[in-house]
PDB file of N, CA and C in Angstrom:
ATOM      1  N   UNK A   1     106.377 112.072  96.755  1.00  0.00           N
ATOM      2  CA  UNK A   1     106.085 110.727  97.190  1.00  0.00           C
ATOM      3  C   UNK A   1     105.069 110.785  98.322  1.00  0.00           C
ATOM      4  N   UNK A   2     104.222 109.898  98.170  1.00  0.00           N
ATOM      5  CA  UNK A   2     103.060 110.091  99.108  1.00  0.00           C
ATOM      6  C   UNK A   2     103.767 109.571 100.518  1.00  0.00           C
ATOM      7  N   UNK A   3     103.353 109.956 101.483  1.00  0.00           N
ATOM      8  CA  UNK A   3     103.369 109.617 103.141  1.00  0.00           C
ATOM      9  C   UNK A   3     103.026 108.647 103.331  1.00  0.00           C
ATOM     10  N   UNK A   4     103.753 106.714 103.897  1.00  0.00           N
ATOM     11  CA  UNK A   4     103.133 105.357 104.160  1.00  0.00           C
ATOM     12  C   UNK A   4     101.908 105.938 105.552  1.00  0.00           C
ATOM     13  N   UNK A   5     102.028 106.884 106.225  1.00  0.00           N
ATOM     14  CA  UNK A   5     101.239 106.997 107.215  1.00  0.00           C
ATOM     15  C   UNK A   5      99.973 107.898 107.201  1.00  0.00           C
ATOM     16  N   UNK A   6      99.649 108.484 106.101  1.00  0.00           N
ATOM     17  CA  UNK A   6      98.861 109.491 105.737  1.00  0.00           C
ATOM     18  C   UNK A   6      97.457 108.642 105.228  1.00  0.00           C
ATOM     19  N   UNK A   7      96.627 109.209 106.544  1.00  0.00           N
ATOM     20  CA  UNK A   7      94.930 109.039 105.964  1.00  0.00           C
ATOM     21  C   UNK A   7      94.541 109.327 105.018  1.00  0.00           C
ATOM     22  N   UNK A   8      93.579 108.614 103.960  1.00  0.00           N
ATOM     23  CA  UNK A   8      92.915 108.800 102.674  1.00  0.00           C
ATOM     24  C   UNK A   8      92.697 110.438 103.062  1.00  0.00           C
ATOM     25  N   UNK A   9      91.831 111.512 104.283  1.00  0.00           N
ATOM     26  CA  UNK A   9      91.645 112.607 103.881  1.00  0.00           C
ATOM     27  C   UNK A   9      92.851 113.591 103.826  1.00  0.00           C
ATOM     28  N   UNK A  10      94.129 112.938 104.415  1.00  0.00           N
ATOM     29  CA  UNK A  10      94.802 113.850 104.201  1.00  0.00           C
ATOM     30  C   UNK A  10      95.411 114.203 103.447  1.00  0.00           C
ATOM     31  N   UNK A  11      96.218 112.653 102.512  1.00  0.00           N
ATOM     32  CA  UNK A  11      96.605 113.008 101.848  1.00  0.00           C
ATOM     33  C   UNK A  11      95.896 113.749 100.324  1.00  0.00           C
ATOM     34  N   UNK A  12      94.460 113.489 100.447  1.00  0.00           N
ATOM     35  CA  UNK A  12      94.008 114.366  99.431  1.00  0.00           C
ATOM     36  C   UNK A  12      94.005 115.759  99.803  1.00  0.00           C
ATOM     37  N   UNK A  13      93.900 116.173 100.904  1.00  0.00           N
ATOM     38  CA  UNK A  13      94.320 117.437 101.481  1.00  0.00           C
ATOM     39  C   UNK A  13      95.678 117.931 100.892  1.00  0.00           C
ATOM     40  N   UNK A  14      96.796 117.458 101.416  1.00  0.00           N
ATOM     41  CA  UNK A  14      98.250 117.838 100.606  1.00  0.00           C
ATOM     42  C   UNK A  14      98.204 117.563  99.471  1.00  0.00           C
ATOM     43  N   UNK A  15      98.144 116.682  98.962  1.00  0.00           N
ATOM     44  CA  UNK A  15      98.300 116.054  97.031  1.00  0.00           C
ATOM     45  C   UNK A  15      97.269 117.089  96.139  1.00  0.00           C
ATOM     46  N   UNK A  16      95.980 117.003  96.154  1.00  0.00           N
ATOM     47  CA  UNK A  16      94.638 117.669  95.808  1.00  0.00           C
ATOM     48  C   UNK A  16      94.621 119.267  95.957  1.00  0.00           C
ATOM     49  N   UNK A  17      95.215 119.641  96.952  1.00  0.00           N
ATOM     50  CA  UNK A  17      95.217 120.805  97.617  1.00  0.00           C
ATOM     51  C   UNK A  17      93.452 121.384  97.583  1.00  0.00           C
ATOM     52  N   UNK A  18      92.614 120.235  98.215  1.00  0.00           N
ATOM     53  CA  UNK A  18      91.325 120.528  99.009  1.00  0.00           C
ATOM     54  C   UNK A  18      91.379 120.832  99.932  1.00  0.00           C
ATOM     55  N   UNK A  19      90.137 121.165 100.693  1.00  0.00           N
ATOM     56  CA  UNK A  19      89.806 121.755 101.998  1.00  0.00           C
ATOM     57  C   UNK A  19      89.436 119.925 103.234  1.00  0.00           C
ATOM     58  N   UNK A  20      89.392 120.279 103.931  1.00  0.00           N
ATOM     59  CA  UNK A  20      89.295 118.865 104.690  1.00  0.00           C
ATOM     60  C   UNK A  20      87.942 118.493 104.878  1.00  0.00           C
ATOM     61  N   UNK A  21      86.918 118.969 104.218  1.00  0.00           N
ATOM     62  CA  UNK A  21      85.769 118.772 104.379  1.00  0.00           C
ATOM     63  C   UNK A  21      85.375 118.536 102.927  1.00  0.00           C
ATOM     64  N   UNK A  22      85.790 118.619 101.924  1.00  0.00           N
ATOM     65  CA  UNK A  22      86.120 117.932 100.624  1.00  0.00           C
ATOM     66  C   UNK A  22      86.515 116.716 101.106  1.00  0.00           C
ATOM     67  N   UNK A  23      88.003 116.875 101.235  1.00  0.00           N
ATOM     68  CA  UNK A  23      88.805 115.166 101.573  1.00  0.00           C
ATOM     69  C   UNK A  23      87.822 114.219 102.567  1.00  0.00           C
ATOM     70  N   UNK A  24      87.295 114.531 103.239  1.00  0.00           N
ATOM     71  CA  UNK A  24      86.443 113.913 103.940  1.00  0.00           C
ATOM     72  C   UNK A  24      84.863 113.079 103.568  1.00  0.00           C
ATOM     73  N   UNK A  25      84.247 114.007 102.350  1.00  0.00           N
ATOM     74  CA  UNK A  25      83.455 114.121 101.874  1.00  0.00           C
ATOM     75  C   UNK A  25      83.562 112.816 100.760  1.00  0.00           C
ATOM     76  N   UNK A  26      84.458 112.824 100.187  1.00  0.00           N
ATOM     77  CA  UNK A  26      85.284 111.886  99.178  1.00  0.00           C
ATOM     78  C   UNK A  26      85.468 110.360 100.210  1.00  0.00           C
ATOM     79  N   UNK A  27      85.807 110.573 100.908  1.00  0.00           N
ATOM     80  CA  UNK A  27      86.555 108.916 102.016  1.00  0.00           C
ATOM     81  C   UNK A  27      85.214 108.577 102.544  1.00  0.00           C
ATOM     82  N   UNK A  28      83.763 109.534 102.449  1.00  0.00           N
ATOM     83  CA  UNK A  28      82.288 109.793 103.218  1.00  0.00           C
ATOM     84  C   UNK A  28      82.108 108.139 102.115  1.00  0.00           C
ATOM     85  N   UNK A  29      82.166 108.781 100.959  1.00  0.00           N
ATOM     86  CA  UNK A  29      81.680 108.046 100.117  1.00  0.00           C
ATOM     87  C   UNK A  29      82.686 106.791  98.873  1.00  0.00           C
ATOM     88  N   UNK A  30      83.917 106.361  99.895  1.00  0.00           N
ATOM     89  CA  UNK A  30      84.603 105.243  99.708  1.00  0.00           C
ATOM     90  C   UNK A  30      85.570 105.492  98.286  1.00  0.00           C
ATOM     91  N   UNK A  31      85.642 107.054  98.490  1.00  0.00           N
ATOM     92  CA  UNK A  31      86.547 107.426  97.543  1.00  0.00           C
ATOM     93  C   UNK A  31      87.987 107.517  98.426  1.00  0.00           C
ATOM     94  N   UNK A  32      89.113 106.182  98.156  1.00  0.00           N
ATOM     95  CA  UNK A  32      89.963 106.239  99.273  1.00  0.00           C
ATOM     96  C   UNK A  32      91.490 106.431  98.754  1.00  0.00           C
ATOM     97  N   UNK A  33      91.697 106.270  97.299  1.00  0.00           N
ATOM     98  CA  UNK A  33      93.033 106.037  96.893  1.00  0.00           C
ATOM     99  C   UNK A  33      93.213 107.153  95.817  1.00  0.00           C
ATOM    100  N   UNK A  34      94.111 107.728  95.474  1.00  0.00           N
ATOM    101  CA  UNK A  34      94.140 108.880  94.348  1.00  0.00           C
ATOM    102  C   UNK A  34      94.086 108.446  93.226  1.00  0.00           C
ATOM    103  N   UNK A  35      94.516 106.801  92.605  1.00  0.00           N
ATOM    104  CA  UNK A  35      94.246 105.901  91.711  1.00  0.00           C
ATOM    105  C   UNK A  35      92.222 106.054  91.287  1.00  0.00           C
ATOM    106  N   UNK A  36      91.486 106.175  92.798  1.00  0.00           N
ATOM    107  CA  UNK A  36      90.613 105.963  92.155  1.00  0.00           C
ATOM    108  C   UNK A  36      89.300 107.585  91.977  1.00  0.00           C
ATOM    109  N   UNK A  37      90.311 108.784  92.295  1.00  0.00           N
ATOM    110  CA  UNK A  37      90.001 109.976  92.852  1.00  0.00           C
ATOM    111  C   UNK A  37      89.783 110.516  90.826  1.00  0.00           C
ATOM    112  N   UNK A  38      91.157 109.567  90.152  1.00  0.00           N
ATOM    113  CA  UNK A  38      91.969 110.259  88.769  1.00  0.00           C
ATOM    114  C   UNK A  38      90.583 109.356  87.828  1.00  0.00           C
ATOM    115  N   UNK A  39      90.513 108.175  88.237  1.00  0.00           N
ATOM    116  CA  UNK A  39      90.087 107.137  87.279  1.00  0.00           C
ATOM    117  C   UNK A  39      89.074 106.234  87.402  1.00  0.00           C
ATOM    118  N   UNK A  40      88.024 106.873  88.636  1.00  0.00           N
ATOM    119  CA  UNK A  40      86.425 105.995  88.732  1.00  0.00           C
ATOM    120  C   UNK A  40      85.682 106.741  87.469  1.00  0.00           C
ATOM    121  N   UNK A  41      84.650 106.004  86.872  1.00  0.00           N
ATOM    122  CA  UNK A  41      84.080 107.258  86.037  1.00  0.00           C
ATOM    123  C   UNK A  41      83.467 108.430  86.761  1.00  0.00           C
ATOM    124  N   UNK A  42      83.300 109.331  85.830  1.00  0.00           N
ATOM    125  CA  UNK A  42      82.932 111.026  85.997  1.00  0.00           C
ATOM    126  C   UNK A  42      81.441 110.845  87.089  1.00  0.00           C
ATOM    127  N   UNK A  43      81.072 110.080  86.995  1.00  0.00           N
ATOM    128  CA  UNK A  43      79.436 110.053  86.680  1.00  0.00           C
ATOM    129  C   UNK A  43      79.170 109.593  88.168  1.00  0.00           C
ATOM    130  N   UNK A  44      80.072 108.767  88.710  1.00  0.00           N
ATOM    131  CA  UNK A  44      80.492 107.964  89.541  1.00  0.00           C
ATOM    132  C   UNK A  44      80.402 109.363  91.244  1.00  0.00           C
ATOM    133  N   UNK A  45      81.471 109.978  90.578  1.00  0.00           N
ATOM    134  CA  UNK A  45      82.053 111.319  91.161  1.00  0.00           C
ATOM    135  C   UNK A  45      80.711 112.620  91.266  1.00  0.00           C
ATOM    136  N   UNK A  46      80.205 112.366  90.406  1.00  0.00           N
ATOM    137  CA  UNK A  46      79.173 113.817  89.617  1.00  0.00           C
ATOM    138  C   UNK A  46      78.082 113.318  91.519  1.00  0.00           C
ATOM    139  N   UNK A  47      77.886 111.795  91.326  1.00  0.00           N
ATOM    140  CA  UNK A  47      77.342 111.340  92.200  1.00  0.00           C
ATOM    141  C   UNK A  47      77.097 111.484  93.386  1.00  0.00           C
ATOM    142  N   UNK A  48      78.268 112.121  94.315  1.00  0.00           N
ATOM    143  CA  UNK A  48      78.338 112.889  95.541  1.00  0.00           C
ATOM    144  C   UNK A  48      77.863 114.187  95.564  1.00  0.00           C
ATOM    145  N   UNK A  49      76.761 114.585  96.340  1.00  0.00           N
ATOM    146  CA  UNK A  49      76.601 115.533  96.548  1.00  0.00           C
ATOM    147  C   UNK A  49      77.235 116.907  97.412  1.00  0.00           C
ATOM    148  N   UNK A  50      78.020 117.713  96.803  1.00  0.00           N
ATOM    149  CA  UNK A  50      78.674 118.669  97.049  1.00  0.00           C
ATOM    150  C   UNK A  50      80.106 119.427  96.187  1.00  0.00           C
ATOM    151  N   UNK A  51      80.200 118.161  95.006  1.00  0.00           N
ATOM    152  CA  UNK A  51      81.030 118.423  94.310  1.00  0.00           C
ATOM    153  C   UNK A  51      80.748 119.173  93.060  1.00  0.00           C
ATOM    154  N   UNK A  52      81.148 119.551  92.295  1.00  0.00           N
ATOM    155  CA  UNK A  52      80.679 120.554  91.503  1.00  0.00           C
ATOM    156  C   UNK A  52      81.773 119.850  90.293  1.00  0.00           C
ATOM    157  N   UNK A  53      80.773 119.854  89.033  1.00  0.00           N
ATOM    158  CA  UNK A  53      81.651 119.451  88.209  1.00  0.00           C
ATOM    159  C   UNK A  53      82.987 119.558  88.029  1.00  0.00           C
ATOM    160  N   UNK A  54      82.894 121.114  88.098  1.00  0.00           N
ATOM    161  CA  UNK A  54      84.442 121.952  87.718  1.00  0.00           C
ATOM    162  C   UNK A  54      85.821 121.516  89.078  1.00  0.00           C
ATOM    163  N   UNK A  55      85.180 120.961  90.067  1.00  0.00           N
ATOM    164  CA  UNK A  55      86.087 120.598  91.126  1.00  0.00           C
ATOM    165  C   UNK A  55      86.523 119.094  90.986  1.00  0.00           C
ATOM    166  N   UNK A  56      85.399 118.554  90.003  1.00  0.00           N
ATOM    167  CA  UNK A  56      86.077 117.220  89.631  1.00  0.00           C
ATOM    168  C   UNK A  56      86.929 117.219  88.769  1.00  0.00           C
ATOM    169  N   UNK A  57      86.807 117.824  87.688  1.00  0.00           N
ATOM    170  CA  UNK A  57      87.351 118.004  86.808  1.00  0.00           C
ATOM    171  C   UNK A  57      88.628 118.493  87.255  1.00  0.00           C
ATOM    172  N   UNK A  58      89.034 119.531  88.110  1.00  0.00           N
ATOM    173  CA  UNK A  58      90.354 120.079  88.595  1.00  0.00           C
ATOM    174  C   UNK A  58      91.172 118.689  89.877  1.00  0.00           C
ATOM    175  N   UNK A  59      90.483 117.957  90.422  1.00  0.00           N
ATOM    176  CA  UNK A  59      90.875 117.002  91.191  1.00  0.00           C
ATOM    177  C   UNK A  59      91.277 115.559  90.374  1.00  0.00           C
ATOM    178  N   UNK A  60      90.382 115.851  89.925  1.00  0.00           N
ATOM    179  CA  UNK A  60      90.686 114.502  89.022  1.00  0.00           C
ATOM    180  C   UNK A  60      92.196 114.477  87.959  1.00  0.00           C
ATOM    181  N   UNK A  61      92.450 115.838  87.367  1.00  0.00           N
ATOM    182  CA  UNK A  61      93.646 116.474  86.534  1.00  0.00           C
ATOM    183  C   UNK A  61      94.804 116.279  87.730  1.00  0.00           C
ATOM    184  N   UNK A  62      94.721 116.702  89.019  1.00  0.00           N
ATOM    185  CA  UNK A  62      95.720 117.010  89.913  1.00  0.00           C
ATOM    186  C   UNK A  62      96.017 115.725  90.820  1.00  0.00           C
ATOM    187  N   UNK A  63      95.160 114.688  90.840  1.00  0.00           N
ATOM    188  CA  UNK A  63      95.266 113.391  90.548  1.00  0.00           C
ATOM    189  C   UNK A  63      96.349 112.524  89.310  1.00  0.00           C
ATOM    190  N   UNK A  64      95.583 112.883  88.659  1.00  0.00           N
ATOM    191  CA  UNK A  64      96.221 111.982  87.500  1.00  0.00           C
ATOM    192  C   UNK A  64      97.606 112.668  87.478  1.00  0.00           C
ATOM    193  N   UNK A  65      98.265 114.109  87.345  1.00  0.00           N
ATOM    194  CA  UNK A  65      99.468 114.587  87.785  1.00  0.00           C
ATOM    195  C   UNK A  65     100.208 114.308  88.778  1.00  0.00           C
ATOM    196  N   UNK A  66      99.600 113.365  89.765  1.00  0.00           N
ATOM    197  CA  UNK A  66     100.499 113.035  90.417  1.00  0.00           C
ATOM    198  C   UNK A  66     101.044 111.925  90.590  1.00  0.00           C
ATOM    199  N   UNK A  67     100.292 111.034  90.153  1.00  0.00           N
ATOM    200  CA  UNK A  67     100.365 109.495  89.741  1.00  0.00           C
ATOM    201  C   UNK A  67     101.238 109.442  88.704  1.00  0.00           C
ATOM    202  N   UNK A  68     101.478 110.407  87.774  1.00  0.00           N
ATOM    203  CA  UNK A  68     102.355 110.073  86.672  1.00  0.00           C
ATOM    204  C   UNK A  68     103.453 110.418  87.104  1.00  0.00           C
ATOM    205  N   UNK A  69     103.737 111.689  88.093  1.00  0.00           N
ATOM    206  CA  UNK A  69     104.770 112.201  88.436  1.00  0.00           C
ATOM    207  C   UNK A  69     105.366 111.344  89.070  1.00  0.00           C
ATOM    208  N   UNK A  70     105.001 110.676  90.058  1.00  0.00           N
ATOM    209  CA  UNK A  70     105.432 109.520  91.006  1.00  0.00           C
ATOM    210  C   UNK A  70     106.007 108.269  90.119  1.00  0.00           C
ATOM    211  N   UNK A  71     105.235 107.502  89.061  1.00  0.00           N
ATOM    212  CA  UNK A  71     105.618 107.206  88.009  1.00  0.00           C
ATOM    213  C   UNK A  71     107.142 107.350  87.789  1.00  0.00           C
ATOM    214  N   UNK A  72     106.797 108.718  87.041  1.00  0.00           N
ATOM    215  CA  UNK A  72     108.108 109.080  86.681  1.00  0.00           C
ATOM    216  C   UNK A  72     109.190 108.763  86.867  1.00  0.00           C
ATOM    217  N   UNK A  73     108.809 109.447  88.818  1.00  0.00           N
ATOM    218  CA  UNK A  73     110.164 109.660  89.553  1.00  0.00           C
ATOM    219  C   UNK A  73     110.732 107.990  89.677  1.00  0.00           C
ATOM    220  N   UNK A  74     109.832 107.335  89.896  1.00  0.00           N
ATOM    221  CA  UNK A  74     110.434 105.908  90.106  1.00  0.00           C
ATOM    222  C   UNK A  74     110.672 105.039  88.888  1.00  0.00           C
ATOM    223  N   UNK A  75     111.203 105.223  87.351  1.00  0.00           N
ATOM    224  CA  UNK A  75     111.164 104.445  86.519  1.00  0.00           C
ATOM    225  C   UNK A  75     112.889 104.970  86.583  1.00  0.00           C
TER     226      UNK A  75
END
């Protein structure tokens, strides 16, 4: 369950398991909720400079895993 008190970089820091200059990099550019980390388009993401496909692709998966998990836990 996510933290009510946890900054957009951190909790992509714990959830994401990025570096804080990633998470930062992401909130740089109004990427703020893990809803929209799993599910802006690719292209959207490809868009920031410093990300590397293959790190979207792994953030975006570890995203969407956690949103469902949370899901889950609460149905």
């Amino acid at each position: 369950m996510d933290m009510p008190d946890d900054k957009p970089s951190d909790l992509f820091v714990r959830v994401l398991a990025i570096d804080k200059a990633i998470a930062d990099l992401l909130v740089a550019n109004e990427i703020t909720t893990l809803e929209e980390v799993a599910y802006v388009p690719q292209a959207e993401l490809e868009e920031i400079k410093g990300l590397s496909a293959e790190l979207i692709t792994s953030i975006r998966q570890r995203a969407r895993s956690h949103l469902l998990r949370d899901v889950m836990g609460r149905s």
